[in-house]
Each structure stands twice: as C-alpha cells, then as structure tokens.
C-alpha atoms as a PDB file:
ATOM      1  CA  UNK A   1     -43.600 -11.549-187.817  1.00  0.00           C
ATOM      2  CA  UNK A   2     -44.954 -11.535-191.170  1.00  0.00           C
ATOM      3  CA  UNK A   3     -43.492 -13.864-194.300  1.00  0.00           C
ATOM      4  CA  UNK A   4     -41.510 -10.940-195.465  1.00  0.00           C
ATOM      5  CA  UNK A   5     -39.917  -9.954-192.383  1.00  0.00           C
ATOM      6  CA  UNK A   6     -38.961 -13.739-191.642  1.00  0.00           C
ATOM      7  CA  UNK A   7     -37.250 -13.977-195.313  1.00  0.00           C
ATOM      8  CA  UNK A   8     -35.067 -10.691-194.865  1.00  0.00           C
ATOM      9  CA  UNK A   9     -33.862 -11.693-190.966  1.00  0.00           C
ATOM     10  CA  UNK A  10     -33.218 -15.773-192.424  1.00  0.00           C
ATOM     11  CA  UNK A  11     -31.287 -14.027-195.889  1.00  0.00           C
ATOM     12  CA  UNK A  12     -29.445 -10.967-193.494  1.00  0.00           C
ATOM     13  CA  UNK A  13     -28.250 -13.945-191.338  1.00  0.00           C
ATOM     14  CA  UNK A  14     -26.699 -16.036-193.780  1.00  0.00           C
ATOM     15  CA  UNK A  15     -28.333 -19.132-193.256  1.00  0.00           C
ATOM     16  CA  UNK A  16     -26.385 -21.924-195.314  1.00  0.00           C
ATOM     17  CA  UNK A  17     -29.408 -23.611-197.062  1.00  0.00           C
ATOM     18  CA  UNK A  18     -30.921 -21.171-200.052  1.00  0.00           C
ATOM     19  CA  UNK A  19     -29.903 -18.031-199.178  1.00  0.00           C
ATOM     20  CA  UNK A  20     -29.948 -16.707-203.082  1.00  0.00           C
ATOM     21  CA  UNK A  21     -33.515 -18.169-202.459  1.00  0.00           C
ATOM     22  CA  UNK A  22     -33.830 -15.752-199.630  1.00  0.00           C
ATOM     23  CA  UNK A  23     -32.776 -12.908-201.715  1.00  0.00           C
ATOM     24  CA  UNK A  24     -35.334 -13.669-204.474  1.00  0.00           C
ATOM     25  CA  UNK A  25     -37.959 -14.160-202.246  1.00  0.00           C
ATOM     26  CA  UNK A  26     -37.658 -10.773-200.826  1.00  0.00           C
ATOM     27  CA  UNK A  27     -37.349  -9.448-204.003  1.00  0.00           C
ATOM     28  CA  UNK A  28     -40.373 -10.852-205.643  1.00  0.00           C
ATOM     29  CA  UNK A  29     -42.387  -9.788-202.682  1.00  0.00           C
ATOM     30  CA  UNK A  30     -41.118  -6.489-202.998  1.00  0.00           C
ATOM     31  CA  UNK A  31     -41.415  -6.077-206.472  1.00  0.00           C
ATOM     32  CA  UNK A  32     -45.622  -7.429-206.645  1.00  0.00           C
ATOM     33  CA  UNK A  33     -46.408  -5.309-203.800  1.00  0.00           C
ATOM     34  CA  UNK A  34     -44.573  -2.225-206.144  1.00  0.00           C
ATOM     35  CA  UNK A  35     -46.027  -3.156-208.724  1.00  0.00           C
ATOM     36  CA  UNK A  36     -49.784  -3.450-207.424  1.00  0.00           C
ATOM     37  CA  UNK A  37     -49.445   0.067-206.001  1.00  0.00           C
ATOM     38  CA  UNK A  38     -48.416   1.278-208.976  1.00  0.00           C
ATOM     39  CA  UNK A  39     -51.004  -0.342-210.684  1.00  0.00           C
ATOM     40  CA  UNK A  40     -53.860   1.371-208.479  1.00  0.00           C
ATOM     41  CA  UNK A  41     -52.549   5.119-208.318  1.00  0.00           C
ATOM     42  CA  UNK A  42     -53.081   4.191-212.465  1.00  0.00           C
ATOM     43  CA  UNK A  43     -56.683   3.032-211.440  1.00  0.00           C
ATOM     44  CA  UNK A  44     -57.032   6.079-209.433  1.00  0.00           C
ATOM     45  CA  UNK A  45     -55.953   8.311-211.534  1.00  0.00           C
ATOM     46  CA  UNK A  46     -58.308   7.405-214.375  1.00  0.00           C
ATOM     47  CA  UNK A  47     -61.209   6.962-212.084  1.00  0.00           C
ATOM     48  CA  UNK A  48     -60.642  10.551-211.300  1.00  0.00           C
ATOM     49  CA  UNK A  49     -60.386  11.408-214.785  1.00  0.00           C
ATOM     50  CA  UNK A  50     -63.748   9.922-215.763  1.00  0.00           C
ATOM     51  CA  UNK A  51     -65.431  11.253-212.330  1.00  0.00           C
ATOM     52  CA  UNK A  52     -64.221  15.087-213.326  1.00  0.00           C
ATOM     53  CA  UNK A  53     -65.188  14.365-216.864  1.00  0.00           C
ATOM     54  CA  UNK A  54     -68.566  13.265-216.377  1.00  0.00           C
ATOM     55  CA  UNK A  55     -69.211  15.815-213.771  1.00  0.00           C
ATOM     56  CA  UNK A  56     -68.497  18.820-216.357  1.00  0.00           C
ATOM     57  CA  UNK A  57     -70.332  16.987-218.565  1.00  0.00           C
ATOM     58  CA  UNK A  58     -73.560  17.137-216.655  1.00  0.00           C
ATOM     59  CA  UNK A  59     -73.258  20.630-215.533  1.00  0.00           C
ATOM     60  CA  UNK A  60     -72.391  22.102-218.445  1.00  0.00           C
ATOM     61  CA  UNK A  61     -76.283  23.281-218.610  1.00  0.00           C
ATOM     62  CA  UNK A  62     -75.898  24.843-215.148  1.00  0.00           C
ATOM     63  CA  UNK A  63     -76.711  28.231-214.241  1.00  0.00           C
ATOM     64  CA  UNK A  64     -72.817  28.910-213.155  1.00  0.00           C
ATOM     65  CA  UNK A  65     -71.717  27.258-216.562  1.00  0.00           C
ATOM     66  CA  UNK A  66     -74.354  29.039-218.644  1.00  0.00           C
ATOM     67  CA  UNK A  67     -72.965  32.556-217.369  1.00  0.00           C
ATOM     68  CA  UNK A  68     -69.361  31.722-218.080  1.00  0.00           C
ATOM     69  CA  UNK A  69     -70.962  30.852-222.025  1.00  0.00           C
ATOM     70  CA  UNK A  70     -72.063  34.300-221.363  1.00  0.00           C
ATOM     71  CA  UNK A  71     -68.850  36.151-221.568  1.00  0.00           C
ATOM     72  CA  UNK A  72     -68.144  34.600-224.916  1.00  0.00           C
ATOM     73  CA  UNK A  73     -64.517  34.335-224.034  1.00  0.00           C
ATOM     74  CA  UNK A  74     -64.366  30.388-226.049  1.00  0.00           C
ATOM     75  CA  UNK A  75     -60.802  32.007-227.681  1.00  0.00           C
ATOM     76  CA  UNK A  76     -59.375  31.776-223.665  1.00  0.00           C
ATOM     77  CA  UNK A  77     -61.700  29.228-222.370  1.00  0.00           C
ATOM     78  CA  UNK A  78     -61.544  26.290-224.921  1.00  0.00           C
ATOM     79  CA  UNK A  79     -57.383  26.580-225.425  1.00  0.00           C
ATOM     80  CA  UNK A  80     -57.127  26.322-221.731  1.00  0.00           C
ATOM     81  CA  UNK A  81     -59.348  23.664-220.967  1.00  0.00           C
ATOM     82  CA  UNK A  82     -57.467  21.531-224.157  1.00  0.00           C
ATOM     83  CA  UNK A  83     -54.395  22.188-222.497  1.00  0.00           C
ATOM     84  CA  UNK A  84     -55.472  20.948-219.232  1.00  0.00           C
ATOM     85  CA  UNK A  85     -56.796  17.852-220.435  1.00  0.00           C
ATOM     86  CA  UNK A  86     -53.842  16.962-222.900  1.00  0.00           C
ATOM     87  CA  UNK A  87     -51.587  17.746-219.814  1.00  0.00           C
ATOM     88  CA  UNK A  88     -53.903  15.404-218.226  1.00  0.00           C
ATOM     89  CA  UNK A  89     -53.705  12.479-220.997  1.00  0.00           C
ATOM     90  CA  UNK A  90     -49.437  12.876-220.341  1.00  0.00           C
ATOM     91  CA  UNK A  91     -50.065  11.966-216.634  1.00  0.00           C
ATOM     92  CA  UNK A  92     -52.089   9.023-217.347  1.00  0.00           C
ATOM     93  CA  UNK A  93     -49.501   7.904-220.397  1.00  0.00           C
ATOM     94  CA  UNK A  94     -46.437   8.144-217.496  1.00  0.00           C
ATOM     95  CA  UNK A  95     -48.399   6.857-215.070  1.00  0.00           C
ATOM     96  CA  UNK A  96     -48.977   3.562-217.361  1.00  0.00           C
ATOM     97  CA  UNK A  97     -45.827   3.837-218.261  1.00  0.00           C
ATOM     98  CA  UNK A  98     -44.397   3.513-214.570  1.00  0.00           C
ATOM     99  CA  UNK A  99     -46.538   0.582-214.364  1.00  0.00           C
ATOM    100  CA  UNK A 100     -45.411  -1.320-217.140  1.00  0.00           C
ATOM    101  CA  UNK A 101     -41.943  -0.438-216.602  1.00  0.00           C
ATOM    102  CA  UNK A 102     -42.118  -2.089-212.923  1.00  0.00           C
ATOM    103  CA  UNK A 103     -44.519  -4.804-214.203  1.00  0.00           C
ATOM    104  CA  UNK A 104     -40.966  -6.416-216.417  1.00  0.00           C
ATOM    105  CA  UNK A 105     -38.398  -4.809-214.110  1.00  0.00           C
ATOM    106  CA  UNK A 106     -36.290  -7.703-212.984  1.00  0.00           C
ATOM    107  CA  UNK A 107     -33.607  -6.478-210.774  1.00  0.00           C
ATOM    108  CA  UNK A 108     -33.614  -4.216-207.270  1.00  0.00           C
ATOM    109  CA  UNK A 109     -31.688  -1.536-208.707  1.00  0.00           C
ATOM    110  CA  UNK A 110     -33.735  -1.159-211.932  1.00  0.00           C
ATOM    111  CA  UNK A 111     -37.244  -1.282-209.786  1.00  0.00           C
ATOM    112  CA  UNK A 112     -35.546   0.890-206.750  1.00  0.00           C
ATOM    113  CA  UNK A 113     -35.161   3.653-209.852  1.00  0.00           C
ATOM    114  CA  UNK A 114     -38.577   3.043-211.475  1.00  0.00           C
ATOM    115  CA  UNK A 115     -40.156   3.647-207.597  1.00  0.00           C
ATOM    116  CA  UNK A 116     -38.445   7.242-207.433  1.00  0.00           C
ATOM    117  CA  UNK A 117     -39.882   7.682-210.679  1.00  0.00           C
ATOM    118  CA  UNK A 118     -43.220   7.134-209.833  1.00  0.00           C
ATOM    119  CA  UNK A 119     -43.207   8.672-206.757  1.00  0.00           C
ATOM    120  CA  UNK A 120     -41.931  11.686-208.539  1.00  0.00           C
ATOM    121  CA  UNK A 121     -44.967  11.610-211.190  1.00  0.00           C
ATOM    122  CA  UNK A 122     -47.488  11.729-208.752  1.00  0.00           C
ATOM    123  CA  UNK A 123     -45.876  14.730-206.920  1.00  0.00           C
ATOM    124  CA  UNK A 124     -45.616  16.365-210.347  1.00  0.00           C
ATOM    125  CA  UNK A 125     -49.129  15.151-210.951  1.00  0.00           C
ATOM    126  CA  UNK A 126     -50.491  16.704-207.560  1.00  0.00           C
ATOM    127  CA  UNK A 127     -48.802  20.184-207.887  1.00  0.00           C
ATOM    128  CA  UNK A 128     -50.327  19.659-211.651  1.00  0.00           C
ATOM    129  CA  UNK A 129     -53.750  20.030-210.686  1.00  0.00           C
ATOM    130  CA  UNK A 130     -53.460  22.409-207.533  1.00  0.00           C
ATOM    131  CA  UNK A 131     -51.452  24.960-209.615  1.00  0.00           C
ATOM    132  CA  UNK A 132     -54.421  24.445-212.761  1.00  0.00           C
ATOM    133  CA  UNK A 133     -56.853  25.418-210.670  1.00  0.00           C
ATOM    134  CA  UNK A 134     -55.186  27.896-209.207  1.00  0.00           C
ATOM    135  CA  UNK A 135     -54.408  29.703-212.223  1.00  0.00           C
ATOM    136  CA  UNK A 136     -58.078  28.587-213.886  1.00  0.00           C
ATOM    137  CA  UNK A 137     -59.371  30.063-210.730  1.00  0.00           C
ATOM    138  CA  UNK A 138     -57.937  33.713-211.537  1.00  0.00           C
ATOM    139  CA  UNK A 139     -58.916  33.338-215.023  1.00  0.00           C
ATOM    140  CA  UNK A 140     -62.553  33.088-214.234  1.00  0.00           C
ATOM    141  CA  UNK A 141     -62.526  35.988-211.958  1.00  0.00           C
ATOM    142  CA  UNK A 142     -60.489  37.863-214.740  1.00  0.00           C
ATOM    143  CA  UNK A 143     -63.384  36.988-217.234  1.00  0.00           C
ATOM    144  CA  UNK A 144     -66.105  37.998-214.574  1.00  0.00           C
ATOM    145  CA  UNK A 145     -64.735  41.144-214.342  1.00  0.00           C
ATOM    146  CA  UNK A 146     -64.698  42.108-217.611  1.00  0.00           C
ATOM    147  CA  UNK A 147     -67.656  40.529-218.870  1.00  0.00           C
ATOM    148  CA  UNK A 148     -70.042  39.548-216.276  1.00  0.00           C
ATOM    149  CA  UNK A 149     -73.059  42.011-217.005  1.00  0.00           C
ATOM    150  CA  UNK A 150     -73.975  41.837-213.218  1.00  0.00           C
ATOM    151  CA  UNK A 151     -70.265  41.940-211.951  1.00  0.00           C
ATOM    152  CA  UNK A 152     -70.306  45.385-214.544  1.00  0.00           C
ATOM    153  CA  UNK A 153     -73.057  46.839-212.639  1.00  0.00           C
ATOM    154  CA  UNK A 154     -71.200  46.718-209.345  1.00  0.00           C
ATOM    155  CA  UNK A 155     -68.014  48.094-209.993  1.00  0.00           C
ATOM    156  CA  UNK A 156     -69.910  50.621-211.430  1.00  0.00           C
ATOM    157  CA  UNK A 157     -71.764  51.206-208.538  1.00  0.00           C
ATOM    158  CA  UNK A 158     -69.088  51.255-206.503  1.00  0.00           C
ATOM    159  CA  UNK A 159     -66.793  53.802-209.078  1.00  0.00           C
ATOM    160  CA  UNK A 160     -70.040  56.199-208.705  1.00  0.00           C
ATOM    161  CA  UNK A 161     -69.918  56.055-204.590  1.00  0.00           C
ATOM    162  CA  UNK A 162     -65.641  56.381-204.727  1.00  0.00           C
ATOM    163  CA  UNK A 163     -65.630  52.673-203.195  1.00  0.00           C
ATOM    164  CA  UNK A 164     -64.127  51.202-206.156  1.00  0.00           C
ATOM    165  CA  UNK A 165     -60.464  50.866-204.614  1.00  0.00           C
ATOM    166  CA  UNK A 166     -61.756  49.282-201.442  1.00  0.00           C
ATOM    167  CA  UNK A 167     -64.064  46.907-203.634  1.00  0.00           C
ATOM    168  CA  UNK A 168     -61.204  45.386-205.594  1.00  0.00           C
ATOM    169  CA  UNK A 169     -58.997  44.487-201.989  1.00  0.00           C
ATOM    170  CA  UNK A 170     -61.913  43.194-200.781  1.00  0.00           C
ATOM    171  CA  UNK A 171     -62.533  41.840-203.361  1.00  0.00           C
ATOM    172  CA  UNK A 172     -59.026  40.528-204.418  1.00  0.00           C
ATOM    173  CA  UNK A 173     -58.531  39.467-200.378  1.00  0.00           C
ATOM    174  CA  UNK A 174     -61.308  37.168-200.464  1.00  0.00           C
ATOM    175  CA  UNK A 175     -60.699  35.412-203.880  1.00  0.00           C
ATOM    176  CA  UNK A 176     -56.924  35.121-202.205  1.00  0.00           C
ATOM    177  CA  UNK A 177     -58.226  33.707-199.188  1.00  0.00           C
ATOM    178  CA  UNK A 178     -60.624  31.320-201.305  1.00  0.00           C
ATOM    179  CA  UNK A 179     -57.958  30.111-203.176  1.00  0.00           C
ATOM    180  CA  UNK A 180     -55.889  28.945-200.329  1.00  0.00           C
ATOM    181  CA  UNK A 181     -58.598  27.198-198.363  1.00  0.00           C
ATOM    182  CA  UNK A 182     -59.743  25.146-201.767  1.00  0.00           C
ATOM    183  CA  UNK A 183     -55.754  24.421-202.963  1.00  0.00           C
ATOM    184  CA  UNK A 184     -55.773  23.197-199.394  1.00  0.00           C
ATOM    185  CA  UNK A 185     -58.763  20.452-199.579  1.00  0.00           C
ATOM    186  CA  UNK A 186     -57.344  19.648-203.176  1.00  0.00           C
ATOM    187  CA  UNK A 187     -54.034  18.957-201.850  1.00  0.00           C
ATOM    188  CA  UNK A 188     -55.128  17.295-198.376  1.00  0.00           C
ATOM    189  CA  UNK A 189     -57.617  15.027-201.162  1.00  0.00           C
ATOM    190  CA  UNK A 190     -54.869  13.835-203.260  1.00  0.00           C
ATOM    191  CA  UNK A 191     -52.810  13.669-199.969  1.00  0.00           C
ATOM    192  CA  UNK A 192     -55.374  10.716-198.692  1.00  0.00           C
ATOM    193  CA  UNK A 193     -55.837   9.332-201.999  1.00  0.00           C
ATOM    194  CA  UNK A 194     -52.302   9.115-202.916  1.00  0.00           C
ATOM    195  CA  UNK A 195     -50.130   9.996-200.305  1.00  0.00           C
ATOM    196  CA  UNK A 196     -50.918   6.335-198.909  1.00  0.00           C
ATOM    197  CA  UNK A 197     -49.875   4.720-202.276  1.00  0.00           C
ATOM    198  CA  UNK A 198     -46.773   6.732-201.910  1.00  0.00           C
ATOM    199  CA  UNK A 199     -46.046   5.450-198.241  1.00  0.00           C
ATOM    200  CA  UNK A 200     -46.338   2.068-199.450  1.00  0.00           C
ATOM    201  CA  UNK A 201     -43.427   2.628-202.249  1.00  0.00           C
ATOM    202  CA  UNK A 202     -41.639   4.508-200.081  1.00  0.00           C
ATOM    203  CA  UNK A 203     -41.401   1.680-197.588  1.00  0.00           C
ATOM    204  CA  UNK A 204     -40.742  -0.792-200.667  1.00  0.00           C
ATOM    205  CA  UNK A 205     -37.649   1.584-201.462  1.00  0.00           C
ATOM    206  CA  UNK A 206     -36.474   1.476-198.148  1.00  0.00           C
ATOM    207  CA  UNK A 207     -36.711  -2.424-198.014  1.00  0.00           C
ATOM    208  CA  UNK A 208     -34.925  -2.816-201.225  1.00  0.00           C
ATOM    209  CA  UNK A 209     -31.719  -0.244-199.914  1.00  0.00           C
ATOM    210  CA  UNK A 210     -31.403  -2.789-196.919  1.00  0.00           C
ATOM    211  CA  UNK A 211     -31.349  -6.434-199.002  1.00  0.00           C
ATOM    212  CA  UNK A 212     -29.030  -4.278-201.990  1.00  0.00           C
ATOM    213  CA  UNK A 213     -26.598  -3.788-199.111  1.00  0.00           C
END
C-alpha cells in the first residue's frame, strides 16, 4: 500500500489524531501529481510544436514542397497555414493556462474543475490536429488537380481514352482510404502520448470525488 492509499483509508476511517491532516495530505498529493501532469502535456505539446516546426523548416527545399511552390496557390496556402499555427499558439496559451491555474488552485473543488478543463483541451487539441490535416489533406489534392502540370497530363489522358469518371473514384477512393489510415496513426500517436497524461488526471479526479464526499 502506497503513502497515498494509507492517508485516504487512516482519513476515511476517522482516526481521532489529525484527521484534517489526513485530508490535506491527500489533497496535496493529489494536487502535485495534477499539477506535474499538467505541466508535461505543456512540455509535450511544445516539444511537438518545435519538432513539426523544424521539420517543415528543413524540407521546405524538398522535391514534394518545391511542386506545391509550383502551383502558385500562396493566396490559399499561406492563410491556411497562419491559421493553423495561430490555432496552434491558442492551444499552447490554454494549455499554460491550465497549468498555472492548477499550479495556485488551493481547494478540491476548484482543482477537480480545472482537471475537466484540461482534460477537455487536450481532446479539443487532438480532434484539432486530426481534423487540420484532414481538411489540409483535401486541399492539397484540390491544388494538384488543378495545377499540378503532371497531374494535368493524366486526367487528360484519361478524358481522351473515356476513363476519366473511373479515374476520379479511384482516385477519390484511395485519397479516402489514405485519409483514414493516417487520421488513424495521428490519433493512436496523440492517444500514447497523451492519452496516458489523461489517465493519470482522470484517476486524480476520481480520487478527489471520494475524499470531497
């Protein structure tokens, strides 16, 4: 039986010396191990920031990268990619946010809220990101189609042999079937990366419902 677990069963049973002791004990534990979580998914979530950063950064003279400059599209590119990364900058403010707000919280219902609140940024976070690339994802494709010279040349090959119909499902079925498979792996990655984190407050909720009782 760990420290914790001896507090709550001394403070649930009423023992006569120190039980507001009890009480505060469990609490304080509680509220560091809350507030160190909450600490790291901001860690994480900044490491990722500067990992996704850095690697657009250095292939931004890639062959893939130098085709998209291709389509000179910079009035639909650039206003999407600000929008993700000011979207992005709101994440990391909350996610700050939730950890100061827990750092000074100093009762069990206060941090039991500012948990739920967390808990519901990340979520918000996750969905975030799956749903931008998602949508960034059909964008591209959108801007291949139209201005991709070698994309061009296909379709009209295809028009010319009456395939063109059965190109676009094809074509359309795969990129839907892509999609899935990669929203998948990004939501099974934050899933490991966070959905730990998350466990963790969850159980720190649940702790804090019994000892508020």
């Amino acid at each position: 039986m760990d420290e914790l677990e001896r507090l709550k069963k001394d403070w649930k049973a009423g023992e006569k010396s120190l039980p507001r002791l009890s009480y505060n004990e469990i609490y304080k534990m509680l509220w560091k191990k809350s507030s160190s979580v909450v600490k790291w998914i901001f860690i994480i979530s900044i490491i990722e920031f500067v990992f996704w950063t850095a690697l657009s950064f250095l292939l931004k003279d890639s062959g893939n990268m130098q085709r998209i400059k291709s389509y000179n599209a910079n009035d639909i590119i650039i206003p999407f990619a600000i929008a993700g990364y000011l979207i992005l900058f709101y994440f990391l403010y909350k996610f700050f946010v939730n950890y100061k707000k827990i750092s000074v919280t100093d009762n069990a219902r206060l941090l039991m809220e500012n948990i739920l609140r967390t808990r519901t940024t990340v979520k918000q976070y996750v969905w975030f990101n799956i749903i931008y690339f998602i949508i960034m994802a059909i964008v591209m494709v959108i801007l291949q189609l139209n201005y991709d010279e070698k994309m061009l040349g296909i379709i009209q090959e295809k028009e010319l042999e009456g395939n063109l119909i059965y190109f676009y499902i094809s074509f359309i079925g795969t990129l839907i079937i892509l999609i899935i498979i990669i929203s998948g792996l990004i939501w099974l990655f934050y899933k490991l990366i966070y959905g730990f984190l998350l466990r963790r407050l969850k159980g720190n909720y649940n702790e804090l419902k019994q000892i508020e009782v």
